[in-house]
PDB file of N, CA and C in Angstrom:
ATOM      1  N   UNK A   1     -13.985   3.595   5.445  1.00  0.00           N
ATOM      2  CA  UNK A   1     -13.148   3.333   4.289  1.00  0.00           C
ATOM      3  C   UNK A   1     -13.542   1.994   3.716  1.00  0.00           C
ATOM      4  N   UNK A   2     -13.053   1.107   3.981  1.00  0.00           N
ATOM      5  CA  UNK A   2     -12.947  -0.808   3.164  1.00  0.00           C
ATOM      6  C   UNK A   2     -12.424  -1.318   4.510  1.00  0.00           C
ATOM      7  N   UNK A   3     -13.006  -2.454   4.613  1.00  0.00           N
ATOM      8  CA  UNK A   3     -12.126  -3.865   5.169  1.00  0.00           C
ATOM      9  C   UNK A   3     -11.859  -4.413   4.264  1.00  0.00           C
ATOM     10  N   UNK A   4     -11.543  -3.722   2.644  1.00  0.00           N
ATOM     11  CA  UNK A   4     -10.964  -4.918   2.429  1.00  0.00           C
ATOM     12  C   UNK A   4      -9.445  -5.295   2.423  1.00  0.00           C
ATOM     13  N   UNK A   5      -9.292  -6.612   2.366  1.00  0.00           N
ATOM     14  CA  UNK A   5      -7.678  -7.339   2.557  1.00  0.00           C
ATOM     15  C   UNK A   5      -6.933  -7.375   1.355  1.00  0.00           C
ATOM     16  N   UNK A   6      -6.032  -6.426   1.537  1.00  0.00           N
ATOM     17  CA  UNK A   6      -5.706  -6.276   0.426  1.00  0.00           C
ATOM     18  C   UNK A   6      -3.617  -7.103   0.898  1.00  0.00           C
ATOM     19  N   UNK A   7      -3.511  -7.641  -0.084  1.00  0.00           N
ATOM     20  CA  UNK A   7      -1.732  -7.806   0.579  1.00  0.00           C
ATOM     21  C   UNK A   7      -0.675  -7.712  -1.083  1.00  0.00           C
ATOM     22  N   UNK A   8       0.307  -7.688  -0.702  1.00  0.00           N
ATOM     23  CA  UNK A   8       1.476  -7.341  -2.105  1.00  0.00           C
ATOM     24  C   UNK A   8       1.701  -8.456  -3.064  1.00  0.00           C
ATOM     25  N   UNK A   9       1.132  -8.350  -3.832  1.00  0.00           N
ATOM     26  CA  UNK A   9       1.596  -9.810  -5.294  1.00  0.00           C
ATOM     27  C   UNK A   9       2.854  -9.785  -5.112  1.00  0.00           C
ATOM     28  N   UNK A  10       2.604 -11.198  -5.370  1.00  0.00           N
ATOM     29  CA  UNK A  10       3.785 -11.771  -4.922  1.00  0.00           C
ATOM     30  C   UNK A  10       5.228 -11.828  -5.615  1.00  0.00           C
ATOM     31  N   UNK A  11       4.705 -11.180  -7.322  1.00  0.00           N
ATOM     32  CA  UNK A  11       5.967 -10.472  -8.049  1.00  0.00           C
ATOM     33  C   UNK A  11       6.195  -8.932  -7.786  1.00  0.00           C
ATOM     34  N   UNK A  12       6.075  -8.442  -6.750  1.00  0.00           N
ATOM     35  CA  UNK A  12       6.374  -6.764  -6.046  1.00  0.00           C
ATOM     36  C   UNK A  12       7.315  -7.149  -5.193  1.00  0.00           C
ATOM     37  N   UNK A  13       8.432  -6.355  -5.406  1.00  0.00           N
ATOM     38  CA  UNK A  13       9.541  -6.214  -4.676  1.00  0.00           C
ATOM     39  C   UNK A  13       9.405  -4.953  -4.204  1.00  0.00           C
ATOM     40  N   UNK A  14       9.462  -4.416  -2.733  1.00  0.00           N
ATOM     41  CA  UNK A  14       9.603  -3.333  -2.088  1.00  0.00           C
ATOM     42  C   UNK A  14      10.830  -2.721  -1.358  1.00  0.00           C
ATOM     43  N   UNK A  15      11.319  -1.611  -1.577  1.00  0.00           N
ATOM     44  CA  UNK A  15      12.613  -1.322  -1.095  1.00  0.00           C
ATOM     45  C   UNK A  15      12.418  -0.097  -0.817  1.00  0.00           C
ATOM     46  N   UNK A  16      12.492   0.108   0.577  1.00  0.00           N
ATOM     47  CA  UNK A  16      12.329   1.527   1.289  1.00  0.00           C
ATOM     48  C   UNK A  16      14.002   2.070   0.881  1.00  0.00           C
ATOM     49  N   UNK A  17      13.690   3.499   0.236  1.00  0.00           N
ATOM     50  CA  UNK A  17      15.307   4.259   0.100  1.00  0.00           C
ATOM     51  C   UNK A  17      15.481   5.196   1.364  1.00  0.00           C
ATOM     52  N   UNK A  18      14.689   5.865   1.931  1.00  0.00           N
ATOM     53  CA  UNK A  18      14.932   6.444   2.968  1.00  0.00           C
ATOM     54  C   UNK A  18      13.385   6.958   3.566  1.00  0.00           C
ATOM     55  N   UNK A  19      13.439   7.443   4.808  1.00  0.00           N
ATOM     56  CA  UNK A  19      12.462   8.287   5.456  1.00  0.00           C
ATOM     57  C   UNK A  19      11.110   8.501   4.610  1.00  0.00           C
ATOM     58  N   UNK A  20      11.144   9.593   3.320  1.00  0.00           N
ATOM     59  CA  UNK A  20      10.646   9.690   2.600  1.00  0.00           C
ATOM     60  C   UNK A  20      10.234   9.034   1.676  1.00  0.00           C
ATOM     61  N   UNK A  21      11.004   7.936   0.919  1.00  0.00           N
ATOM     62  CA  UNK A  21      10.343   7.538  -0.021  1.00  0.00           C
ATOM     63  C   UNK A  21      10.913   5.796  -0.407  1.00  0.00           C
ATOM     64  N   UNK A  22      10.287   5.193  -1.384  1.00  0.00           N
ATOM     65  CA  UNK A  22      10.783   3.845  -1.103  1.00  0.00           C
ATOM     66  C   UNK A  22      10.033   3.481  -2.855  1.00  0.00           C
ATOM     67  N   UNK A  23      10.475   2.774  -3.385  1.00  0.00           N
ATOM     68  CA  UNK A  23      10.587   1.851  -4.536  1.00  0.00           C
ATOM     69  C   UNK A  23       9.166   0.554  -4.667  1.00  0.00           C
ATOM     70  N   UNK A  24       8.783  -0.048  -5.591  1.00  0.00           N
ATOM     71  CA  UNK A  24       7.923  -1.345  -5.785  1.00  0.00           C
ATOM     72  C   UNK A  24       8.485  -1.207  -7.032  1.00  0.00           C
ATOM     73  N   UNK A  25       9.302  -2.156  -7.266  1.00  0.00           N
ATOM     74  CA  UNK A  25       9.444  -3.349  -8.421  1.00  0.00           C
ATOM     75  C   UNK A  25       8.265  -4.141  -8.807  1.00  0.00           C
ATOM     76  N   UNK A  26       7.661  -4.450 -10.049  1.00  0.00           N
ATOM     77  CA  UNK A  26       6.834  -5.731 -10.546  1.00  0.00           C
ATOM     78  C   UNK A  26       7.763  -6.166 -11.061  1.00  0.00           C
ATOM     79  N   UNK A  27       8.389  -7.621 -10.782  1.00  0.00           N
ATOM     80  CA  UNK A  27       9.139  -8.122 -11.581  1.00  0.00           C
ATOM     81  C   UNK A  27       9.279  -9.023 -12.594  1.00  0.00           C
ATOM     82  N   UNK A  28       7.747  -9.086 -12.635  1.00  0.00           N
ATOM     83  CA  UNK A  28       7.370  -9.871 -13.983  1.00  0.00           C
ATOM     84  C   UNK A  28       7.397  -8.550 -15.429  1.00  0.00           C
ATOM     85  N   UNK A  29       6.641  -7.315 -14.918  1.00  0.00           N
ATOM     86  CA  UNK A  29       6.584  -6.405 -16.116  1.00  0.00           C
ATOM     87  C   UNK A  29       7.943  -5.558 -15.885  1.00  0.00           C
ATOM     88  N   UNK A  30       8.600  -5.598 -14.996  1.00  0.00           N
ATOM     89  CA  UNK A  30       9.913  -4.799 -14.835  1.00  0.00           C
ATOM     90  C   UNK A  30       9.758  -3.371 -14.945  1.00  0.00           C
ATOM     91  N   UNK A  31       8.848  -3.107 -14.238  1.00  0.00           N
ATOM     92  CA  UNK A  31       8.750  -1.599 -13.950  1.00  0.00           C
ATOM     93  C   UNK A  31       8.068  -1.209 -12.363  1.00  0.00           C
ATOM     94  N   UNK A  32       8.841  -0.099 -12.075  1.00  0.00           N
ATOM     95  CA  UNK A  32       8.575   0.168 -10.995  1.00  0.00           C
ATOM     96  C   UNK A  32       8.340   1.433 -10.437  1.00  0.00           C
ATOM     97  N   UNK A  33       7.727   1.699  -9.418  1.00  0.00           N
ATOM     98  CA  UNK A  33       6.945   2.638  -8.763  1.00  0.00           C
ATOM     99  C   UNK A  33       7.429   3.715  -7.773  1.00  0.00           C
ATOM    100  N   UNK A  34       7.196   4.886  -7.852  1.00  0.00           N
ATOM    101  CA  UNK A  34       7.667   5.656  -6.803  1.00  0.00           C
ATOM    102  C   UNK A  34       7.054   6.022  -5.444  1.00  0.00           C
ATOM    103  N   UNK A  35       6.717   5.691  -4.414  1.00  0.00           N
ATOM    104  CA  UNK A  35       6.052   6.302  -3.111  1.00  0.00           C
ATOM    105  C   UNK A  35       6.885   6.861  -2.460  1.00  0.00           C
ATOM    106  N   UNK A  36       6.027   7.630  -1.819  1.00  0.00           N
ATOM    107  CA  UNK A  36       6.066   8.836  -1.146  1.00  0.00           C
ATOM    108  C   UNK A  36       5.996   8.335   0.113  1.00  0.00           C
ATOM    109  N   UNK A  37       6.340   9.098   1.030  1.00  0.00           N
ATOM    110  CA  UNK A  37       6.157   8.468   2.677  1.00  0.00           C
ATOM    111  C   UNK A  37       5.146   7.606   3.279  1.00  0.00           C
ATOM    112  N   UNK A  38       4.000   8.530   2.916  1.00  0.00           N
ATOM    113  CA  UNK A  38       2.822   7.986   3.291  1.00  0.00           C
ATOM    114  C   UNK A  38       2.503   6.607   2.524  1.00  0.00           C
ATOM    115  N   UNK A  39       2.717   6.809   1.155  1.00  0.00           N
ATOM    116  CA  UNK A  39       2.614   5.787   0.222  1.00  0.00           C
ATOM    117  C   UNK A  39       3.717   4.036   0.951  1.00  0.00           C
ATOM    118  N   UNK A  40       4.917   4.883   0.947  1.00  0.00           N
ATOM    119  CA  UNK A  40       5.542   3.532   1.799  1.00  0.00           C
ATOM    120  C   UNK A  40       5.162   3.029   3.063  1.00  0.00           C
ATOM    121  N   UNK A  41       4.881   3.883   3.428  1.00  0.00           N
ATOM    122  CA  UNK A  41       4.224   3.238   5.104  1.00  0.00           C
ATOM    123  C   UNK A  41       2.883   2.379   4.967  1.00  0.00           C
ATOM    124  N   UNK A  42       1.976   2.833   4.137  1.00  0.00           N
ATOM    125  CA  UNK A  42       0.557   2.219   3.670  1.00  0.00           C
ATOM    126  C   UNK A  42       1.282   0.536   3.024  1.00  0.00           C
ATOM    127  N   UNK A  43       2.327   0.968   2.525  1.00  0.00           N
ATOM    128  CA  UNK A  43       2.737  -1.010   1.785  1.00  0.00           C
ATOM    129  C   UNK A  43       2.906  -1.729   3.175  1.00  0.00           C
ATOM    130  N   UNK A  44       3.626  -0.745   4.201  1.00  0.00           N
ATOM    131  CA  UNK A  44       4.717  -2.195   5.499  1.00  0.00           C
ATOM    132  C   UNK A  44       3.543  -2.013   6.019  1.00  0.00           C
ATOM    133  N   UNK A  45       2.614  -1.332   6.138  1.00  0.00           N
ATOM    134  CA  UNK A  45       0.994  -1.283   7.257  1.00  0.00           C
ATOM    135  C   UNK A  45       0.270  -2.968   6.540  1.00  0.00           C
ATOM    136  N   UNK A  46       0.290  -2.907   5.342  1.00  0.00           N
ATOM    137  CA  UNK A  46      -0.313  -3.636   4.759  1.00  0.00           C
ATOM    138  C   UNK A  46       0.254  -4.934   4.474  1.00  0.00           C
ATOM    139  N   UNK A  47       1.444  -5.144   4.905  1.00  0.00           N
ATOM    140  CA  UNK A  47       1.712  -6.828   5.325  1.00  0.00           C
ATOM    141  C   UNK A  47       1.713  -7.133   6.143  1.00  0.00           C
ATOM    142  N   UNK A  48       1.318  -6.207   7.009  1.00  0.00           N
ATOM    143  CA  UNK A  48       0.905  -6.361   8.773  1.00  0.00           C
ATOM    144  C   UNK A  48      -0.475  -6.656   9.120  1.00  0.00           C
ATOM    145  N   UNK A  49      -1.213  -5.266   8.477  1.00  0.00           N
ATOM    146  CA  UNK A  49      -2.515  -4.661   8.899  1.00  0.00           C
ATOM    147  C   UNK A  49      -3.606  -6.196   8.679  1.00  0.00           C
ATOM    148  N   UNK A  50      -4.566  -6.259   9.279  1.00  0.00           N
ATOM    149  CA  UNK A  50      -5.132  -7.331   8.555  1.00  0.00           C
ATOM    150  C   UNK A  50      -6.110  -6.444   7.681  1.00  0.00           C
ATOM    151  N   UNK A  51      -6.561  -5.494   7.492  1.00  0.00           N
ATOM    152  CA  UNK A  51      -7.442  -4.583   6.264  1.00  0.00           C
ATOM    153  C   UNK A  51      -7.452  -2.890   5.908  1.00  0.00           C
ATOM    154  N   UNK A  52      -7.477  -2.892   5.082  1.00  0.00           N
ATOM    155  CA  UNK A  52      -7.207  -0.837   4.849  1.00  0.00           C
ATOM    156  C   UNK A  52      -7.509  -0.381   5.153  1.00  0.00           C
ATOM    157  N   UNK A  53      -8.805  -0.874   6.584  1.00  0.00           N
ATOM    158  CA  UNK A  53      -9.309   0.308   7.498  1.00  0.00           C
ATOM    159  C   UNK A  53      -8.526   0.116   8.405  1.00  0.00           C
ATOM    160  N   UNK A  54      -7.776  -0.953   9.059  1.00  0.00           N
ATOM    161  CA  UNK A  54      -6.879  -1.093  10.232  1.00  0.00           C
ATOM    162  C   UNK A  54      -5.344  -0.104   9.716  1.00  0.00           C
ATOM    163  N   UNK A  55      -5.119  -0.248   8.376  1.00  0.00           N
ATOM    164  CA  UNK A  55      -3.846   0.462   8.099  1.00  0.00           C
ATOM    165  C   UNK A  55      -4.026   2.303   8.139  1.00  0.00           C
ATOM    166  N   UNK A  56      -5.292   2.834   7.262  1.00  0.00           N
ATOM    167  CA  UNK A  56      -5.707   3.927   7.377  1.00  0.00           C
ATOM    168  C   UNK A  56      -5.839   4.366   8.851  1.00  0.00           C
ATOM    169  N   UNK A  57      -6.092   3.564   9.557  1.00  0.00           N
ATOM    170  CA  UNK A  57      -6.436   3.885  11.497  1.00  0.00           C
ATOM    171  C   UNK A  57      -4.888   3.954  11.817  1.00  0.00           C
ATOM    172  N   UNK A  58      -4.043   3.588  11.598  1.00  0.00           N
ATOM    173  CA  UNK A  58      -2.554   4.003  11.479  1.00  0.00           C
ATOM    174  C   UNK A  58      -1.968   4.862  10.908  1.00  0.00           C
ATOM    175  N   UNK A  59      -2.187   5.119   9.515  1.00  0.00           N
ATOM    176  CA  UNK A  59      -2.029   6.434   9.206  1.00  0.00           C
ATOM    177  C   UNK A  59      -2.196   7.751   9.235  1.00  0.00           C
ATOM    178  N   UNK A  60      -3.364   7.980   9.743  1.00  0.00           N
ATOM    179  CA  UNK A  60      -4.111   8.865  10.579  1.00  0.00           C
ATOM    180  C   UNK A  60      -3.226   8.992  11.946  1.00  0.00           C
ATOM    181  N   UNK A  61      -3.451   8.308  12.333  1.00  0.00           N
ATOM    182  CA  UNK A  61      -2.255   8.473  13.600  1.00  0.00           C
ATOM    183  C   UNK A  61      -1.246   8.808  13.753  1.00  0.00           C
ATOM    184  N   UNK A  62      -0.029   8.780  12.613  1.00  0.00           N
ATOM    185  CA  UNK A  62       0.792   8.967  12.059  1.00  0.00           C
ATOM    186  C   UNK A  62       1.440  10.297  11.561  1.00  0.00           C
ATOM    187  N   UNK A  63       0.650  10.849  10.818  1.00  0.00           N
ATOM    188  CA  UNK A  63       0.349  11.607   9.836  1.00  0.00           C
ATOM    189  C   UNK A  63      -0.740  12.649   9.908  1.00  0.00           C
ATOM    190  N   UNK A  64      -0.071  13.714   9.599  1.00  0.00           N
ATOM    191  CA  UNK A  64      -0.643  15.100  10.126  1.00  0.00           C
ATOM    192  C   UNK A  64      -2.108  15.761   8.655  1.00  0.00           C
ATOM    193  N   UNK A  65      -2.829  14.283   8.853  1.00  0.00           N
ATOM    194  CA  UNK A  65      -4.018  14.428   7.415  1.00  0.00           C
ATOM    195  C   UNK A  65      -5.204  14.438   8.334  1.00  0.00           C
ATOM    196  N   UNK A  66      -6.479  15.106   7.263  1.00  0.00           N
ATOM    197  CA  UNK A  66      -7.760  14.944   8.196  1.00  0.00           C
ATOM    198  C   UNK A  66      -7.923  13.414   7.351  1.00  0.00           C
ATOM    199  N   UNK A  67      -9.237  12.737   7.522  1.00  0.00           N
ATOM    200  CA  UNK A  67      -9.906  11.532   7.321  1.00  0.00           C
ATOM    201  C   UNK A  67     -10.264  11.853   5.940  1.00  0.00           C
ATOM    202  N   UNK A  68     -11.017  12.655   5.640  1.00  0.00           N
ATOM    203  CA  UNK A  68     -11.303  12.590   4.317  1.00  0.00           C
ATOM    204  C   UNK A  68     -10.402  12.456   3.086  1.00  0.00           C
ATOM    205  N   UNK A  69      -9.160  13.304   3.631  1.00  0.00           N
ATOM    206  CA  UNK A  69      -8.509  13.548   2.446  1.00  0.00           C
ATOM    207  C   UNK A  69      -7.495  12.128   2.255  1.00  0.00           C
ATOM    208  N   UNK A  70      -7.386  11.586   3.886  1.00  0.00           N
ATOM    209  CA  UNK A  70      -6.884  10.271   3.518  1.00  0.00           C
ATOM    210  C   UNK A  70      -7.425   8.928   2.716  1.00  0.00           C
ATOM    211  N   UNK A  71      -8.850   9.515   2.838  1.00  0.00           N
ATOM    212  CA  UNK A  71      -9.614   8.162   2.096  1.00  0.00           C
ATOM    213  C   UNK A  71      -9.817   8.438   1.127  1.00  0.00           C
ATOM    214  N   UNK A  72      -9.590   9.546   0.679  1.00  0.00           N
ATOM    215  CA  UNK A  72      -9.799   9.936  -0.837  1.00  0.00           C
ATOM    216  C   UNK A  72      -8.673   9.638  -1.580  1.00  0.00           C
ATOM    217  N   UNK A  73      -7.260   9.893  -1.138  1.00  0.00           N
ATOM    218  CA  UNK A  73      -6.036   9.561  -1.491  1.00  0.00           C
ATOM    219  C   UNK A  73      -5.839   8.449  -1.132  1.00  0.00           C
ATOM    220  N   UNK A  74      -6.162   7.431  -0.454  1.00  0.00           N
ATOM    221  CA  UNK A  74      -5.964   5.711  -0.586  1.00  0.00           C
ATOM    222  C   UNK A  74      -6.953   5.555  -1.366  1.00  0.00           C
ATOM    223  N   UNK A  75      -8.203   5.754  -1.331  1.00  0.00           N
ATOM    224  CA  UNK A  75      -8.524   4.252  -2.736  1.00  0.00           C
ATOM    225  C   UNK A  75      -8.348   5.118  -3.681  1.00  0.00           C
ATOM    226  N   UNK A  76      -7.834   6.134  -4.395  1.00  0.00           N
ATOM    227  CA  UNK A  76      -6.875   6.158  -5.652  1.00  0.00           C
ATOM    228  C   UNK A  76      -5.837   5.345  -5.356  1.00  0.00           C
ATOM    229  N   UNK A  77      -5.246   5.958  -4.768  1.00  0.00           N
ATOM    230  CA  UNK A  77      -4.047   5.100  -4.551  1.00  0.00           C
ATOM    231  C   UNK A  77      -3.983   3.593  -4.882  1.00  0.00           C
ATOM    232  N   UNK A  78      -5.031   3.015  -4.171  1.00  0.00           N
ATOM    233  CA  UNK A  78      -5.255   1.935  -3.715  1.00  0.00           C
ATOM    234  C   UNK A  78      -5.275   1.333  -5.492  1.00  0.00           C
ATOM    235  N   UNK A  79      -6.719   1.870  -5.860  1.00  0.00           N
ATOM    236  CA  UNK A  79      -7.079   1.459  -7.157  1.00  0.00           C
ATOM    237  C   UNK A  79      -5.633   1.616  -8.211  1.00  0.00           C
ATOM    238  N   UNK A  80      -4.853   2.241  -8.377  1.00  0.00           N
ATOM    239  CA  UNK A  80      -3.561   2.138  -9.126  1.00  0.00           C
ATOM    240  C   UNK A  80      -2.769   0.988  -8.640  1.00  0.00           C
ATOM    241  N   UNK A  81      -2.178   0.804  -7.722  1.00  0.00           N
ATOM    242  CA  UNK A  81      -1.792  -0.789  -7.246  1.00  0.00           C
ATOM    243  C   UNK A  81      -2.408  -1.796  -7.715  1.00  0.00           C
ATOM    244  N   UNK A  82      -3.301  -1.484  -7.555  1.00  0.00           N
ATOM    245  CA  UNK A  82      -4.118  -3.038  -7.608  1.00  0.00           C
ATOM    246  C   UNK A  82      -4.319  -3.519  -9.567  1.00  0.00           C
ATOM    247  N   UNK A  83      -4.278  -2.057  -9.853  1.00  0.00           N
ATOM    248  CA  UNK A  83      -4.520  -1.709 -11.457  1.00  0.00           C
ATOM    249  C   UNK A  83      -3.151  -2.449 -11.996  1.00  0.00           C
ATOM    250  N   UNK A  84      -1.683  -2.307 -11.188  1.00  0.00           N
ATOM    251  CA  UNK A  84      -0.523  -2.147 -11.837  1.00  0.00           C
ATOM    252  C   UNK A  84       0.077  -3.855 -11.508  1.00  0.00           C
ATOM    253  N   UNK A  85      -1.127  -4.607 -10.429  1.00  0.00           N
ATOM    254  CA  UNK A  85      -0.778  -5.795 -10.169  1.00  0.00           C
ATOM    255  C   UNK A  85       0.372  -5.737  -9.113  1.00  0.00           C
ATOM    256  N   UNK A  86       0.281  -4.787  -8.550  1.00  0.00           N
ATOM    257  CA  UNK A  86       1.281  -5.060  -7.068  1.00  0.00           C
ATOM    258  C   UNK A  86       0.366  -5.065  -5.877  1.00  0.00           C
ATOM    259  N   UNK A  87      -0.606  -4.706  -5.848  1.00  0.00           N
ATOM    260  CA  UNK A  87      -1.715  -5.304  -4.452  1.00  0.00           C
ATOM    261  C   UNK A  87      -2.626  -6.469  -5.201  1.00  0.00           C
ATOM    262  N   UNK A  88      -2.782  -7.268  -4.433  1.00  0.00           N
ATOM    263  CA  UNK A  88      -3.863  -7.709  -4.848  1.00  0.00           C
ATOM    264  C   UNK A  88      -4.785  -8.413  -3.762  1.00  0.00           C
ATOM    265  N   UNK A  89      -6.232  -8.228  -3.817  1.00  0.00           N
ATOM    266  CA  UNK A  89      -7.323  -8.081  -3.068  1.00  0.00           C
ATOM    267  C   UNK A  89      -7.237  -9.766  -2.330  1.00  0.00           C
ATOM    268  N   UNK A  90      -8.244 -10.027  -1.258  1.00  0.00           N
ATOM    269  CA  UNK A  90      -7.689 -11.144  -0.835  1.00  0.00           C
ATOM    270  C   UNK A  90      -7.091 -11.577   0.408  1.00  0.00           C
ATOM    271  N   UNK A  91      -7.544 -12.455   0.683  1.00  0.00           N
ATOM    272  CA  UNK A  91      -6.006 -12.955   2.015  1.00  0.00           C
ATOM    273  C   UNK A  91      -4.633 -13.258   1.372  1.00  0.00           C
ATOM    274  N   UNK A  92      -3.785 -13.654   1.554  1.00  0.00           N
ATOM    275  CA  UNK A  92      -2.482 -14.463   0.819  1.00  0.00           C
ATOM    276  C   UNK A  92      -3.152 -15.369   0.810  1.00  0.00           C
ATOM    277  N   UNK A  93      -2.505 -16.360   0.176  1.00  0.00           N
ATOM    278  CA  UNK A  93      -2.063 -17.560  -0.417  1.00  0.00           C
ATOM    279  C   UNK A  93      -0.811 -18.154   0.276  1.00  0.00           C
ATOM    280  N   UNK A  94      -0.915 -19.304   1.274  1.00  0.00           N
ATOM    281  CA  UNK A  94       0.320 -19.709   1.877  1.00  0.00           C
ATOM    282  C   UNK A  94       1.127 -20.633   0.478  1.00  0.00           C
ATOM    283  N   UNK A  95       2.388 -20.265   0.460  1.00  0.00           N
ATOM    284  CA  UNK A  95       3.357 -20.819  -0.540  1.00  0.00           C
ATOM    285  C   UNK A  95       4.079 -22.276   0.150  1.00  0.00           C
TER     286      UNK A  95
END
């Protein structure tokens, strides 16, 4: 897949609603996002994970997907986040 480090800009607010699915606020453009299970678990993997191959190696584990179809569905995925300014590539930035 990527090592790369990807972590949540720091105007994304995340709010898991249940099991299934969970919320991202940008709260600079005030619009926000819908994920799906997998989709929410890939955000809390990813303020953990140190890179999207360590989080994908979790999801896989997780989640009843072969490899391909997971790496095909994260970097879309991936690439829309990053497009919408709620991931962004990188280590953090200590505040």
């Amino acid at each position: 897949m990527s090592d790369r480090h990807l972590h949540p800009h720091e105007d994304a607010l995340f709010r898991r609603l249940d099991d299934d699915e969970a919320v991202v606020l940008h709260l600079d453009s005030q619009r926000y996002f819908g994920l799906d299970s997998v989709g929410a678990r890939l955000w809390e993997l990813l303020t953990v994970s140190p890179s999207l191959d360590a989080a994908s190696a979790v999801l896989l584990e997780e989640f009843d997907v072969d490899e391909a179809s997971l790496r095909a569905d994260l970097d879309s995925f991936v690439a829309e986040l990053v497009r919408h300014e709620l991931l962004v590539d990188g280590e953090p930035t200590a505040r």
